[in-house]
Structures are given as C-alpha cells and as structure tokens.
Protein backbone atom coordinates (compact mmCIF):
# COMPACT_ATOMS: atom_id res chain seq x y z
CA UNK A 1 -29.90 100.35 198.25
CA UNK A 2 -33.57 100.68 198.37
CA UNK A 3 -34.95 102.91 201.42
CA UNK A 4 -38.84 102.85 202.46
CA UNK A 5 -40.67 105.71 204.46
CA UNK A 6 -43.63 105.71 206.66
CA UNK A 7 -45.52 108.47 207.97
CA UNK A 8 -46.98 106.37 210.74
CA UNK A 9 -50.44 105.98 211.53
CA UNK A 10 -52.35 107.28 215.04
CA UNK A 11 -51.21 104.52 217.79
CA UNK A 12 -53.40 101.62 218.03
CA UNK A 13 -54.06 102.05 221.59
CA UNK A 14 -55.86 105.38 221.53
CA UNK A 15 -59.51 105.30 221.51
CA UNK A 16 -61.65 106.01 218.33
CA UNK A 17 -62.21 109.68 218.85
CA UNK A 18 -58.19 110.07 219.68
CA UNK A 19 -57.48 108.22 216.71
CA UNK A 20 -59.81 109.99 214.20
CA UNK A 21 -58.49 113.28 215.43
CA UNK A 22 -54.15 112.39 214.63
CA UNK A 23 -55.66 110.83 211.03
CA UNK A 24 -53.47 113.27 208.99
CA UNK A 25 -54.59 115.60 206.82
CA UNK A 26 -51.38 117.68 205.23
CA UNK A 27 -49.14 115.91 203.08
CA UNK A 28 -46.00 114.59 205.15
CA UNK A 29 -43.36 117.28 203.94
CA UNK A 30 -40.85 116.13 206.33
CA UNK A 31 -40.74 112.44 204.59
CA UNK A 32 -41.23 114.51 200.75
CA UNK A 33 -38.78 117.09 201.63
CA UNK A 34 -36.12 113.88 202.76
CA UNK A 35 -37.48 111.84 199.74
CA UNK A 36 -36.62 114.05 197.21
CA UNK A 37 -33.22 114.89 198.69
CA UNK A 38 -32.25 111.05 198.71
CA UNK A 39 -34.38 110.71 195.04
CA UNK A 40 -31.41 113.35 193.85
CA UNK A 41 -28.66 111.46 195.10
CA UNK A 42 -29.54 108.22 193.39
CA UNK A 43 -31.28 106.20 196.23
CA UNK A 44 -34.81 104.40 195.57
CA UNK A 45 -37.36 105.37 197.63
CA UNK A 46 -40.92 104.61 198.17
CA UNK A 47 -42.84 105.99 200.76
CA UNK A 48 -46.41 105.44 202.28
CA UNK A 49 -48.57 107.77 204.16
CA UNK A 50 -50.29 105.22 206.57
CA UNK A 51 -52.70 107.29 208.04
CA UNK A 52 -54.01 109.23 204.66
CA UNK A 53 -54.46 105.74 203.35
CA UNK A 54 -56.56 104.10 206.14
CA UNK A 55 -54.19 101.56 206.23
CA UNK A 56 -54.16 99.01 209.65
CA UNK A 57 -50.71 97.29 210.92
CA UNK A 58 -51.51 94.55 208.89
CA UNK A 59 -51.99 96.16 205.48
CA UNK A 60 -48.72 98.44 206.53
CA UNK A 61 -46.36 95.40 206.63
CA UNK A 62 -47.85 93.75 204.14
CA UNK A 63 -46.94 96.89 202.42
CA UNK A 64 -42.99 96.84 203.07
CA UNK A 65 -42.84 92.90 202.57
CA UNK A 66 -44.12 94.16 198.32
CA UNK A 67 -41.59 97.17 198.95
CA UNK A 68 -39.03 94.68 200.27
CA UNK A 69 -36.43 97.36 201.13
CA UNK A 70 -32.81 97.41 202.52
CA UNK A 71 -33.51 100.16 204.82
CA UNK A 72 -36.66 101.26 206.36
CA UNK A 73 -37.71 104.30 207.97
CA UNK A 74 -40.39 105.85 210.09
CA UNK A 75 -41.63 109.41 210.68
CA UNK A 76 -43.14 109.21 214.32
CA UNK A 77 -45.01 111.90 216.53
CA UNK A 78 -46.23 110.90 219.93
CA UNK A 79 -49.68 110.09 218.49
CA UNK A 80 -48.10 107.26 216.44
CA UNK A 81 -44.90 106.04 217.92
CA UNK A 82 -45.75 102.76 219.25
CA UNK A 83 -47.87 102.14 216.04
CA UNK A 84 -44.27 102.72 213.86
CA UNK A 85 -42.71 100.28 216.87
CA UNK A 86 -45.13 97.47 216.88
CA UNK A 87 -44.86 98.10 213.21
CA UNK A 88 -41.16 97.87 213.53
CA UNK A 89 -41.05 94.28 215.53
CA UNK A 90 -43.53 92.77 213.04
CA UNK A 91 -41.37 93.69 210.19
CA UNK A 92 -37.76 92.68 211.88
CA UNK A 93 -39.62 88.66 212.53
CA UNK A 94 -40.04 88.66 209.04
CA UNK A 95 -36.86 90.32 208.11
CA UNK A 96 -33.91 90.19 210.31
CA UNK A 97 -31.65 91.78 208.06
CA UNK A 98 -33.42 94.96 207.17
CA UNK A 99 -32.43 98.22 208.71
CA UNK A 100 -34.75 100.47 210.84
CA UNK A 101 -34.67 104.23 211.35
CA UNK A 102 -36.66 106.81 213.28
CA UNK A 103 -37.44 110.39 212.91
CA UNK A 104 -39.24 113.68 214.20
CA UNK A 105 -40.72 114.47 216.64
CA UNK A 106 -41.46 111.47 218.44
CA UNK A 107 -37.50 110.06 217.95
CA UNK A 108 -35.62 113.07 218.52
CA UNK A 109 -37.10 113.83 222.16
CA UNK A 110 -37.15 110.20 223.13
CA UNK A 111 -34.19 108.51 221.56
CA UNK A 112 -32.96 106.34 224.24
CA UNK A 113 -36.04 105.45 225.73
CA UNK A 114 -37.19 104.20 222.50
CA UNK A 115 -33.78 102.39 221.73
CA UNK A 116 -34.10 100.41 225.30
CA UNK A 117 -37.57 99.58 224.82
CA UNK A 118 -38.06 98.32 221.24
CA UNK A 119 -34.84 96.25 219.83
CA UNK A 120 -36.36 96.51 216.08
CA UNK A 121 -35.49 100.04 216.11
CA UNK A 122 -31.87 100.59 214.76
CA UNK A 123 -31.18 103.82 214.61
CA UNK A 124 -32.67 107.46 215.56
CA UNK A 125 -32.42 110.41 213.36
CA UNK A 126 -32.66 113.26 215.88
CA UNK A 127 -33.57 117.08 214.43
CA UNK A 128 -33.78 117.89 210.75
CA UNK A 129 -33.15 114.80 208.54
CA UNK A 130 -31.92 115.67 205.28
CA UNK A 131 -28.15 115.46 205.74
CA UNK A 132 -27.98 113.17 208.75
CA UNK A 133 -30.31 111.02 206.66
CA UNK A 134 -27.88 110.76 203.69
CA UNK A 135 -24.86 111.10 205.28
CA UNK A 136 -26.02 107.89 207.33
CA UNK A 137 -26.98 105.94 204.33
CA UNK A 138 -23.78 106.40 202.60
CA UNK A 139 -22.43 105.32 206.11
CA UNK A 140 -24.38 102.44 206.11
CA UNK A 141 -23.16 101.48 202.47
CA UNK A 142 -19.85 101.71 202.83
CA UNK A 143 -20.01 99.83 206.29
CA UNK A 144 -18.27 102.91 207.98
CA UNK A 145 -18.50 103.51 211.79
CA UNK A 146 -21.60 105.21 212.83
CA UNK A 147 -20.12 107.07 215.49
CA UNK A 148 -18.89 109.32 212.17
CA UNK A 149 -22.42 110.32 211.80
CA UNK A 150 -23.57 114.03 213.27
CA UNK A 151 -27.00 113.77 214.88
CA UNK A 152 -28.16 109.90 215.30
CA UNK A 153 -28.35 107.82 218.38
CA UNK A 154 -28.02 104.03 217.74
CA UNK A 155 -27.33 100.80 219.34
CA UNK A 156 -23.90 99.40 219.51
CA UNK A 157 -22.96 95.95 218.73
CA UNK A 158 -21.86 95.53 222.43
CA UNK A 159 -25.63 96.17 223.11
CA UNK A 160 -24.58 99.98 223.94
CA UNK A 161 -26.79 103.11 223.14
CA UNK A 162 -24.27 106.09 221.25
CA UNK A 163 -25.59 109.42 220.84
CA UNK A 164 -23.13 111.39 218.15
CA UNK A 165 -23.27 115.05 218.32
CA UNK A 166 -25.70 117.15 216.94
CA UNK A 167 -25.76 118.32 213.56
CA UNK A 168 -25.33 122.01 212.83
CA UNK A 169 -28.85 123.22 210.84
CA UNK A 170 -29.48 123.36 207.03
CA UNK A 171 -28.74 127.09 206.91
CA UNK A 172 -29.42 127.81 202.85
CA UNK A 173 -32.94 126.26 203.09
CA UNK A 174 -33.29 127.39 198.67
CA UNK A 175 -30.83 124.63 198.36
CA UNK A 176 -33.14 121.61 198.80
CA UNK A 177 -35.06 120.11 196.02
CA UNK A 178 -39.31 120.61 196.17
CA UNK A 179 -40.82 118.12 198.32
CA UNK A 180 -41.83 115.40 196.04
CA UNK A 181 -45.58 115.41 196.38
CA UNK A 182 -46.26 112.57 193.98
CA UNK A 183 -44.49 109.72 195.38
CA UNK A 184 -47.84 109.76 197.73
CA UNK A 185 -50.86 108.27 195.81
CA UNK A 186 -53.60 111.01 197.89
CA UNK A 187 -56.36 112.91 198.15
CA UNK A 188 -55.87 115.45 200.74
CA UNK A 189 -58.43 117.69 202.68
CA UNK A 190 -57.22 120.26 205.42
CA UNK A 191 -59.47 119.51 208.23
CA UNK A 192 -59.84 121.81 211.17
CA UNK A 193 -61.89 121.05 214.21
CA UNK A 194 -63.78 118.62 212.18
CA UNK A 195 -64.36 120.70 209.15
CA UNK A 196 -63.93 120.00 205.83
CA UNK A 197 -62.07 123.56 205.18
CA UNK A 198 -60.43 122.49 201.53
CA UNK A 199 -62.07 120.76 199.29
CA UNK A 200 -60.49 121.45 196.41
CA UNK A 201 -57.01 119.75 195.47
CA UNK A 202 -54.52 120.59 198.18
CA UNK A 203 -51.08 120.17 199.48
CA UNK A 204 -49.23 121.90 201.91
CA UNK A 205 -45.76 123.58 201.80
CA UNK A 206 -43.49 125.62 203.92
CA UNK A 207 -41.48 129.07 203.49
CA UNK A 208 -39.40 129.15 206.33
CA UNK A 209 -38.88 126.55 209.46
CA UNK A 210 -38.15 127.32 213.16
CA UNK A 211 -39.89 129.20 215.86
CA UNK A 212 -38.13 131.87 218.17
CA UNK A 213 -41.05 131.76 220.29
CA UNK A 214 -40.73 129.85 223.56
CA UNK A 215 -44.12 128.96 224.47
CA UNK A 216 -44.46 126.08 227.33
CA UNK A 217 -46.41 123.64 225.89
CA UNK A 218 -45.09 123.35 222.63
CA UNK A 219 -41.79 121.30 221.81
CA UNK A 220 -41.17 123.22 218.13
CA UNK A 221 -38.67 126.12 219.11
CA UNK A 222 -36.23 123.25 220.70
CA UNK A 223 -36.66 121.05 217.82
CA UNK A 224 -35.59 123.89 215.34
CA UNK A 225 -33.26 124.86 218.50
CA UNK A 226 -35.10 128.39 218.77
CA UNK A 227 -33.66 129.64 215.13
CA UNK A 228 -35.95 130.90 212.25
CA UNK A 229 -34.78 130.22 208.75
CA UNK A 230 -36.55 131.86 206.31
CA UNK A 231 -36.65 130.59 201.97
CA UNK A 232 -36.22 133.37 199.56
CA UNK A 233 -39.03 135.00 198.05
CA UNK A 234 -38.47 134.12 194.65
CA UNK A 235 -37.61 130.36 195.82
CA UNK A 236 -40.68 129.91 197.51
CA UNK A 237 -42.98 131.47 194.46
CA UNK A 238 -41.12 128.99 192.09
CA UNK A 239 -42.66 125.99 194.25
CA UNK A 240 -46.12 127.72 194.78
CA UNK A 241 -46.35 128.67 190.87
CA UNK A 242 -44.87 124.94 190.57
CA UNK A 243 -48.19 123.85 192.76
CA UNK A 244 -50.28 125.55 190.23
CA UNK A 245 -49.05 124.02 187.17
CA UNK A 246 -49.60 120.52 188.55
CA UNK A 247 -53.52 121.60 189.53
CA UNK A 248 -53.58 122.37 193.08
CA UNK A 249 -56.23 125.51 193.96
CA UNK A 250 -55.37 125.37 197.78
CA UNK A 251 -52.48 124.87 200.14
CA UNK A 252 -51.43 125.88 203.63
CA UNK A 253 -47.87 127.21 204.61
CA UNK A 254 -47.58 125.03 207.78
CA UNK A 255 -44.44 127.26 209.00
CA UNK A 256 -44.20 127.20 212.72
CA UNK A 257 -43.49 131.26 212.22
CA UNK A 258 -45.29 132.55 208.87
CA UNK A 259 -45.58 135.84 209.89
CA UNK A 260 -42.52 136.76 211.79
CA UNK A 261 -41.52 139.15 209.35
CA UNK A 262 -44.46 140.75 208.12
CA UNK A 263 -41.95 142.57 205.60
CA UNK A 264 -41.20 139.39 203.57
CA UNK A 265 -44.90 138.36 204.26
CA UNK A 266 -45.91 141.37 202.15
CA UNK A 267 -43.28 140.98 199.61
CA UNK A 268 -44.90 137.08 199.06
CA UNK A 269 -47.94 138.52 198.62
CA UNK A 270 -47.50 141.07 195.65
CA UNK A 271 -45.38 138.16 194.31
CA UNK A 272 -48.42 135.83 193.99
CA UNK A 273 -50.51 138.80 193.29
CA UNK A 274 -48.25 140.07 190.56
CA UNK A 275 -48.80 136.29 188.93
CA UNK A 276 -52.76 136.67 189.11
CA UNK A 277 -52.56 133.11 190.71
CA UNK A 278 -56.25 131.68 191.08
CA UNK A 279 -55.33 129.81 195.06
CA UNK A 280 -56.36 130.27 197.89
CA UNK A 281 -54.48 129.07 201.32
CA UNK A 282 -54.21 129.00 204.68
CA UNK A 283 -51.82 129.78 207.26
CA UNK A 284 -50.92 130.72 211.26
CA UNK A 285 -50.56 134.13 212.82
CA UNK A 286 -48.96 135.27 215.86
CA UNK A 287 -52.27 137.66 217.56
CA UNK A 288 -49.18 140.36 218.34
CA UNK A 289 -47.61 140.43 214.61
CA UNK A 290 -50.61 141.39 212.52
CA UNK A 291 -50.58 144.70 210.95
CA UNK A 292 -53.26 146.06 209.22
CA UNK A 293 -51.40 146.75 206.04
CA UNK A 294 -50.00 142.90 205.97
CA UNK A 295 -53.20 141.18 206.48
CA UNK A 296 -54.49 143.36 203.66
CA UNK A 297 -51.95 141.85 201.38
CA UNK A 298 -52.34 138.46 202.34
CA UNK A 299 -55.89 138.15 201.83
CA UNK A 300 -55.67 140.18 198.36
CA UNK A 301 -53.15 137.07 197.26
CA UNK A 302 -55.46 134.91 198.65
CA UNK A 303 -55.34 134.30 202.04
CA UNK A 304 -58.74 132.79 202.73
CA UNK A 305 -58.28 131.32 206.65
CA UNK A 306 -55.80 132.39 208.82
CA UNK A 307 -55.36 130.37 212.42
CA UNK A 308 -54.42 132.26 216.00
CA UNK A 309 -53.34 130.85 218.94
CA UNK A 310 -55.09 132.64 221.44
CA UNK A 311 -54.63 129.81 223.93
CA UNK A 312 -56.48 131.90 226.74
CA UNK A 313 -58.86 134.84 228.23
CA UNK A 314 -56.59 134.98 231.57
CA UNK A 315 -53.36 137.19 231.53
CA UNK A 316 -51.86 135.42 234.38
CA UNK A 317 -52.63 131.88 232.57
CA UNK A 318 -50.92 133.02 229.07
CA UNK A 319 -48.12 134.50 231.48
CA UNK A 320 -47.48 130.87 232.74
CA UNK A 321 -47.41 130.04 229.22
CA UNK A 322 -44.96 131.80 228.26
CA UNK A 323 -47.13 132.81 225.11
CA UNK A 324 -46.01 136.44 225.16
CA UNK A 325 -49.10 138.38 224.23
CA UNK A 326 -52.32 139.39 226.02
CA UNK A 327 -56.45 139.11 225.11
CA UNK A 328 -56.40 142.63 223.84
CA UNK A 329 -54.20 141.90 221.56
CA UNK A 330 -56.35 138.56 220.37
CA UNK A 331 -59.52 140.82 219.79
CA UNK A 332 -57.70 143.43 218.11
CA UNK A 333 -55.74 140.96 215.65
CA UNK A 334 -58.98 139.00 214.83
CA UNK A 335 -60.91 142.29 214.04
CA UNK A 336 -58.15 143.70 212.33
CA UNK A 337 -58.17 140.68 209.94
CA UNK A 338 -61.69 140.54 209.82
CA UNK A 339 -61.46 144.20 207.99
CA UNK A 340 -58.59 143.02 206.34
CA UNK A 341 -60.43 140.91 204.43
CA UNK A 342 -59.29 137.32 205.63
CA UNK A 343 -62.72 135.44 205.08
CA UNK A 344 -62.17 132.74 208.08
CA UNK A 345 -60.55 133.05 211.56
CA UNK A 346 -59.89 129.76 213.38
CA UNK A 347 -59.61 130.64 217.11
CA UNK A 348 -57.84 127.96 219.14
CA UNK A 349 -57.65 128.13 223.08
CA UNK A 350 -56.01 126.05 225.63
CA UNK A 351 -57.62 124.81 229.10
CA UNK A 352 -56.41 122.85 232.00
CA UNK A 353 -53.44 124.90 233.55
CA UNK A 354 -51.63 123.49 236.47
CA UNK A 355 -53.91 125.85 238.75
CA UNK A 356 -56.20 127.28 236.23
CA UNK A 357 -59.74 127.88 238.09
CA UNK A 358 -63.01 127.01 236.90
CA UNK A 359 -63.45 130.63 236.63
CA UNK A 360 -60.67 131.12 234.57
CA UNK A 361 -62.27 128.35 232.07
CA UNK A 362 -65.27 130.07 231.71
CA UNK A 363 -64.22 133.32 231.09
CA UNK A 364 -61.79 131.52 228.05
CA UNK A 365 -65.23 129.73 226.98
CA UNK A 366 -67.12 132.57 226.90
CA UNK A 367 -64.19 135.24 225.55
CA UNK A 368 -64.20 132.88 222.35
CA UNK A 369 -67.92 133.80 222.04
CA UNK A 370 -67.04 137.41 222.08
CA UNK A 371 -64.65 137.90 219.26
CA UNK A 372 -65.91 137.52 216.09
CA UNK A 373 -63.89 134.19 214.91
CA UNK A 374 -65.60 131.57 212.98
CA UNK A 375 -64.25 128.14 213.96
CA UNK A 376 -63.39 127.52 217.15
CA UNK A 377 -60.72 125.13 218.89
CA UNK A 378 -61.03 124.10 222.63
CA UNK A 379 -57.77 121.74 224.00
CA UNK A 380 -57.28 120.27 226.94
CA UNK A 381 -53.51 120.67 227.90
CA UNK A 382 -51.18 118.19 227.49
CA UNK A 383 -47.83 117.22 228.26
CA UNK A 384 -45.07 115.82 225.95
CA UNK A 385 -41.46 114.82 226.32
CA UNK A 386 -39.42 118.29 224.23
CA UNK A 387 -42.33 120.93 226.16
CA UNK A 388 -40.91 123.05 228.94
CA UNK A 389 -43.98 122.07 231.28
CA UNK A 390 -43.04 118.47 230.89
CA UNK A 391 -39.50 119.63 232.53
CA UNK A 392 -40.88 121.40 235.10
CA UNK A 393 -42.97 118.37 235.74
CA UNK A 394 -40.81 115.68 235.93
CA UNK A 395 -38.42 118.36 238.34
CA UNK A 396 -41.43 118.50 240.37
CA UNK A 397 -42.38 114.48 240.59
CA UNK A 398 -45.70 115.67 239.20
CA UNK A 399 -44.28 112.58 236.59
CA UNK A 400 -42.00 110.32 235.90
CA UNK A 401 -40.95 110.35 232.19
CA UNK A 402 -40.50 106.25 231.76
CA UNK A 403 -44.00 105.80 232.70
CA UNK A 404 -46.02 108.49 230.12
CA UNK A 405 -43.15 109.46 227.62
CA UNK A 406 -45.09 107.55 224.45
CA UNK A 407 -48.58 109.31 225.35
CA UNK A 408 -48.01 112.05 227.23
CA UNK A 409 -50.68 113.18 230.11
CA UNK A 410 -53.33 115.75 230.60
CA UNK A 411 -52.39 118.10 232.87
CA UNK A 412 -55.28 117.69 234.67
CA UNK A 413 -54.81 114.23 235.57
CA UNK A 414 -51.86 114.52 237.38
CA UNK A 415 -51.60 118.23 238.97
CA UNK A 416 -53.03 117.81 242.50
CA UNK A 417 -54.27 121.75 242.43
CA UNK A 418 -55.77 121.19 238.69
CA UNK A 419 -59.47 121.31 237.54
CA UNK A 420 -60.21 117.73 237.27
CA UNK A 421 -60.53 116.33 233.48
CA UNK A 422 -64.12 115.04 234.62
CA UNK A 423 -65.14 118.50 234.97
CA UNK A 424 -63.69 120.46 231.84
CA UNK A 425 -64.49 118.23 229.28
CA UNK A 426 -68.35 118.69 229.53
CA UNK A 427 -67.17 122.63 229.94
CA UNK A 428 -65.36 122.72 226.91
CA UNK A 429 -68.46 120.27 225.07
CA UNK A 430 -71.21 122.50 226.28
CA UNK A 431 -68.91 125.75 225.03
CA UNK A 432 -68.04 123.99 221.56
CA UNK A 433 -71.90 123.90 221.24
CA UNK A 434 -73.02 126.47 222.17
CA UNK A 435 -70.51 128.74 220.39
CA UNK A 436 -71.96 127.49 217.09
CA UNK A 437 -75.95 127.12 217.58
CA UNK A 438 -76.00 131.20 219.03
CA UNK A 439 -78.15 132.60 217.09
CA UNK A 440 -75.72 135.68 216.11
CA UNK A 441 -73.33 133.28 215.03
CA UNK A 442 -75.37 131.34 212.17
CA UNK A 443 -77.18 134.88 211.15
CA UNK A 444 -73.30 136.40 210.60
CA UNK A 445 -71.96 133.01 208.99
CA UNK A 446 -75.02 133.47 206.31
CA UNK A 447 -74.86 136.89 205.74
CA UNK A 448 -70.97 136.65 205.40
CA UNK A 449 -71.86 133.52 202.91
CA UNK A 450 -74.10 135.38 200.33
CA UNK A 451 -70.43 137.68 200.12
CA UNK A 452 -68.48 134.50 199.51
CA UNK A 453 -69.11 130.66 197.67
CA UNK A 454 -65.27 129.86 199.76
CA UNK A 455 -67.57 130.90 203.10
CA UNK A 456 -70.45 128.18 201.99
CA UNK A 457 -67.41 125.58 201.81
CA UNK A 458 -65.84 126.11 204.25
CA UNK A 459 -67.63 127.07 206.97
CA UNK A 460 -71.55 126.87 206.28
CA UNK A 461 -71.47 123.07 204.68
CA UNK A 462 -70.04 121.99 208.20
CA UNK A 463 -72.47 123.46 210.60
CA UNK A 464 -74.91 120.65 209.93
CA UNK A 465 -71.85 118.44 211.37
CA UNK A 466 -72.08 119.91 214.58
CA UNK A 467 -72.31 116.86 216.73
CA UNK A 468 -68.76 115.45 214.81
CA UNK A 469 -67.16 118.32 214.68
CA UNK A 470 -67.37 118.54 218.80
CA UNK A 471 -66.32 115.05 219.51
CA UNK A 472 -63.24 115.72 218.12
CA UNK A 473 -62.42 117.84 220.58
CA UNK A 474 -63.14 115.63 223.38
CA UNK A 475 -59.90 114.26 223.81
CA UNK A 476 -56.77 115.61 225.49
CA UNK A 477 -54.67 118.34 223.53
C-alpha cells in the first residue's frame, strides 16, 4: 500500500493578496509528524507541500498521477479546502479506484458538509491523525468495516454519511517518532507580516499541543478538546539537538501554549543553554504568563522573537473575546521582554468586533504605536466553522453555515451594528503605515541594530518593503 500526502495549497478562488498571505511558510508537521508514524509501520509514503513549492492544480495532479498511490490524502485548512477538493475530483476522473482522505482543520469542523458536497472525498480524519490514520489504513487493507474505526466520518456504500466516535487523545506525546523533515524537498523562511524574519535554514517543531485557553475566535482549544499535553524536556532537546546536527540555525515552536508553564519553559532553556547550542527561534506568549525571570532564560537560549496576541486596546472588546487578559498587562509583558532581552516583539491585534466602534479601532491603532513592539499585525476578524463566534452567529441568523462554511466571513460584512469593512481597511492601512515610517520607530530599530546583526535581518532589511509588507494585511483575518 502506497499512501500520498498533500499539504494543500491557498484556494484558487481567493484573490492574489489572500492567496500570497496562506502561501505557507513552516514546514507541515502535522503531515511529517503522520508520515513518520506510518514510515515506522512499513507504509510508503510520499508527501508534497503544494504551497512551499508554488505548485498550481495542474502541476499537483500531475504530481500524484508520477506518485500513482493506493491511498491519497490531504491536509486542509479553510484557506485551502476547495483547492484539496477540486484537487480531489480531478484526481478520482483519472483514477476511480484510488482512495481519498481528509484532515485538520478544515475536515474535522466540516466533515459532513464536505462529504455531501464533493463525492471524491472518501473519508474524513477528524482531530489528531496519527492513530486514526493507521488504524484506518490497516482497516482499509484488510477490507474490515469502517464503522470499527475511532474518529473518521465516511460515506457508506448505501450513499450514507457515518460518523464513528471520537478517538481518545495521544496522551504519551515522547512516544511518536520526529517529524520527518526530509521527505519535503524545501527551503523554508518564517515570514511574519511580510517579513523575511529567518533567513537562515529553518524548520519548525512543537513541545507540547493543545490550548486551555478559550478565546472566541479561534477554533484550536476544541480541536485539541481544551487539553494541554506537554513532551518531556529531555524528549524535546533530543529533536532540537537532532535539528542542529542536520544544519538548521533557526526554528519556531509553533505550540498553541508554549509558555503555559513557565516552569518547564525555564527548565528548556538551561537545557539548550547547558548544550551551548548556536540557534536562535521563535515562539508565542500569552501577555499574562511572562515572568521576568522566564523571559530572561528564553532569550539567553536564544529566544530571538517572541509573538503576543494582544488582539485589542478596549477591555470590554477583549472581554467579548474571551481572551482573558487586559492592555496593562500587554504593555507590561512587552516591556518586560524588551528588558529581558528578547530582541523582536511581534504585536498582533484584532479589529472588527460585532459592535466594536470606530473609536474603539483607533484607540487599538494607536495603542500599538505606544508600546514599544517592533512588527506589527492588524486583522480584520473573521469567522470560521470550530470558533465560538461562528456559533453564536449561526444561533443568531447573523449566518447560515451551508452558505460561508469553506471561506468563512468578516465580521463586518454581516453584523448589522458592525463598522463596515469599507471603512477599517483604509484604518488599519493608514495605521500599518504609519506605525513603521514614525520617526521614533526607525531611530529605535537602528540604534537597537548597531546592538544586534539578527536585528538588521530581521527587522531593518524589511523596512524598505513597506508597501508589501502592508498589503498583506489587507485581507480579512
């Protein structure tokens, strides 16, 4: 049995700034992490990363007619679901006979819709895919009923769509094999609002997955069903001193929760710091979990550009939110890492509430002018099928879920009490600007860059890029 993955590629619907901002830039660790579990149980995999290798519809299925395999499967996120099904239908002309899965995101919070609407689709893997994954393969082999399968959704052969139960969580998270990083063929470059942030050779990694957290807009806690797992200490090193014997200087821990236990955080540290490890990485922070003491390790082990959430100046907007911390706690946590040591701070913010004023907009604009971050984020909010807000929306009629579940909405295009999207995109372009031409701004990013050669990479080489930087943030969040 052969099995192909696809991290798919931005839809082909979206306009050109939409699509140049979902162009990946991380390595696809879900696919590596399921790769390398299948790879160890004697399945042959290839796997292609469309987006990371430019690649068009065309080019993809040309792709998988060379791979020719039994089984194909998809990675999908709502910026490239119909791309993996139009994908999907081109293949299954071709190819009757071949088998076609979906995963993440995308699959798990949609897996009906997407069975009724596309008939080249097969099978969805909802949740983490590791186990269900091989479990269903093995099923598949042996011609077993699916229904014996935790965690998939599927078509019947009486044309009727079975949802099994789902599939308790990987709970010893040391026990899967190292994503397997070179079964992609690329060049990656963490970009972050348009800047070029690592260009030396990097990959990305986790140390823990979930999010306790239950913040509104954001569909991660129910997809890791509000649990945080954490990876031992001394597993995790073994992967990042791993990374460094196969040449990478830079990597990001894209954990949903990083810092949740600043304890363990600390321990990681003097563990890379006790190796003398010459790497630098990035990584998220929570603005209300950000000691002093923690920071200080992190940057001392390298820790070069940590990302916060501040989503918004207005109490009574983060309140709605449900983000569970307040602006005095953003400008504390962003000069607190400043002294820490941390040489970047990416500040990202969140406009368009249901009935967030213009007032309210401007004070976010001009609050991420006040702290002393050094890359800034402006989104528009948006709605997805998994996020609380697009419950309460659909409850409300504000939607209706057949109509926008692929591409989700701005909130502002639907919410009758809402600051139109006409209006706060040339508030948020005109802020994005201006935040970076203030004359304080450039003299601190030079005088911070005669400290530091990371700062001139980083930061300084993109400030001539001004004018791409801002269009992509244009589009909705």
């Amino acid at each position: 049995m052969k099995l192909s993955l696809i991290n798919a590629g931005p839809n082909i619907d979206l306009d050109e700034r939409e699509r140049r901002k979902a162009l990946g830039s991380f390595p696809p660790l879900g696919i590596l992490y399921l790769a390398a579990v299948l790879e160890k149980n004697g399945i042959e995999i290839s796997v292609l990363d469309q987006p990371a290798k430019g690649y068009t519809l065309e080019e993809t299925v040309k792709w998988i007619e060379k791979e020719d395999p039994d089984i194909l499967g998809f990675s999908t996120f709502s910026v490239s679901g119909r791309t993996a099904a139009l994908t999907s239908a081109r293949v299954k002309e071709k190819n009757p006979n071949i088998t076609i899965i979906f995963g993440n995101y995308y699959a798990t919070f949609n897996p009906e819709r997407i069975l009724r609407k596309y008939p080249a689709v097969d099978i969805i893997v909802r949740g983490e895919g590791e186990n269900t994954t091989l479990e269903l393969l093995d099923c598949l082999k042996k011609g077993d009923d699916l229904k014996k399968v935790q965690g998939i959704t599927f078509r019947s052969k009486d044309n009727n769509i079975i949802s099994t139960p789902e599939r308790p969580l990987i709970k010893d998270l040391d026990s899967l094999p190292f994503p397997d990083r070179k079964l992609i063929d690329v060049d990656y470059h963490s970009v972050i609002a348009g800047a070029n942030v690592a260009p030396k050779k990097f990959t990305s990694m986790v140390s823990s997955r979930g999010c306790v957290f239950r913040c509104r807009f954001c569909s991660c806690y129910k997809f890791g069903r509000n649990i945080w797992r954490p990876r031992s200490v001394k597993n995790t090193m073994e992967e990042i001193l791993f990374l460094a014997s196969e040449g990478y200087e830079q990597f990001i821990f894209a954990d949903d929760s990083l810092t949740l236990n600043p304890k363990r955080v600390i321990e990681l540290c003097r563990a890379m710091r006790k190796e003398k490890l010459e790497m630098d990485w990035l990584c998220e922070g929570r603005v209300d979990n950000c000691s002093y003491e923690m920071l200080w390790e992190m940057a001392k082990a390298g820790c070069r550009i940590l990302f916060f959430g501040i989503e918004s100046a207005n109490q009574r907007i983060l309140n709605y939110y449900n983000k569970r911390v307040t602006p005095e706690q953003a400008k504390v946590a962003v000069k607190t890492a400043k002294k820490a040591g941390i040489d970047v701070i990416v500040g990202s913010f969140i406009v368009g509430a249901p009935d967030e004023t213009r007032d309210e907009i401007r004070n976010t604009i001009e609050f991420a002018k006040k702290i002393p971050i050094d890359i800034v984020q402006f989104n528009i909010l948006g709605v997805y099928p998994g996020t609380d807000i697009w419950d309460e929306f659909e409850l409300k009629g504000l939607l209706k879920g057949d109509d926008c579940w692929e591409t989700g909405v701005a909130v502002s295009a639907i919410c009758p009490n809402a600051v139109p999207l006409s209006e706060i995109k040339p508030m948020i372009h005109d802020g994005f600007y201006d935040f970076y031409r203030r004359p304080s701004y450039v003299l601190r990013q030079v005088m911070k860059t005669l400290k530091s050669s990371y700062r001139m990479n980083a930061v300084i080489s993109n400030l001539s890029r001004i004018e791409d930087i801002r269009e992509n943030l244009r589009s909705v969040a």
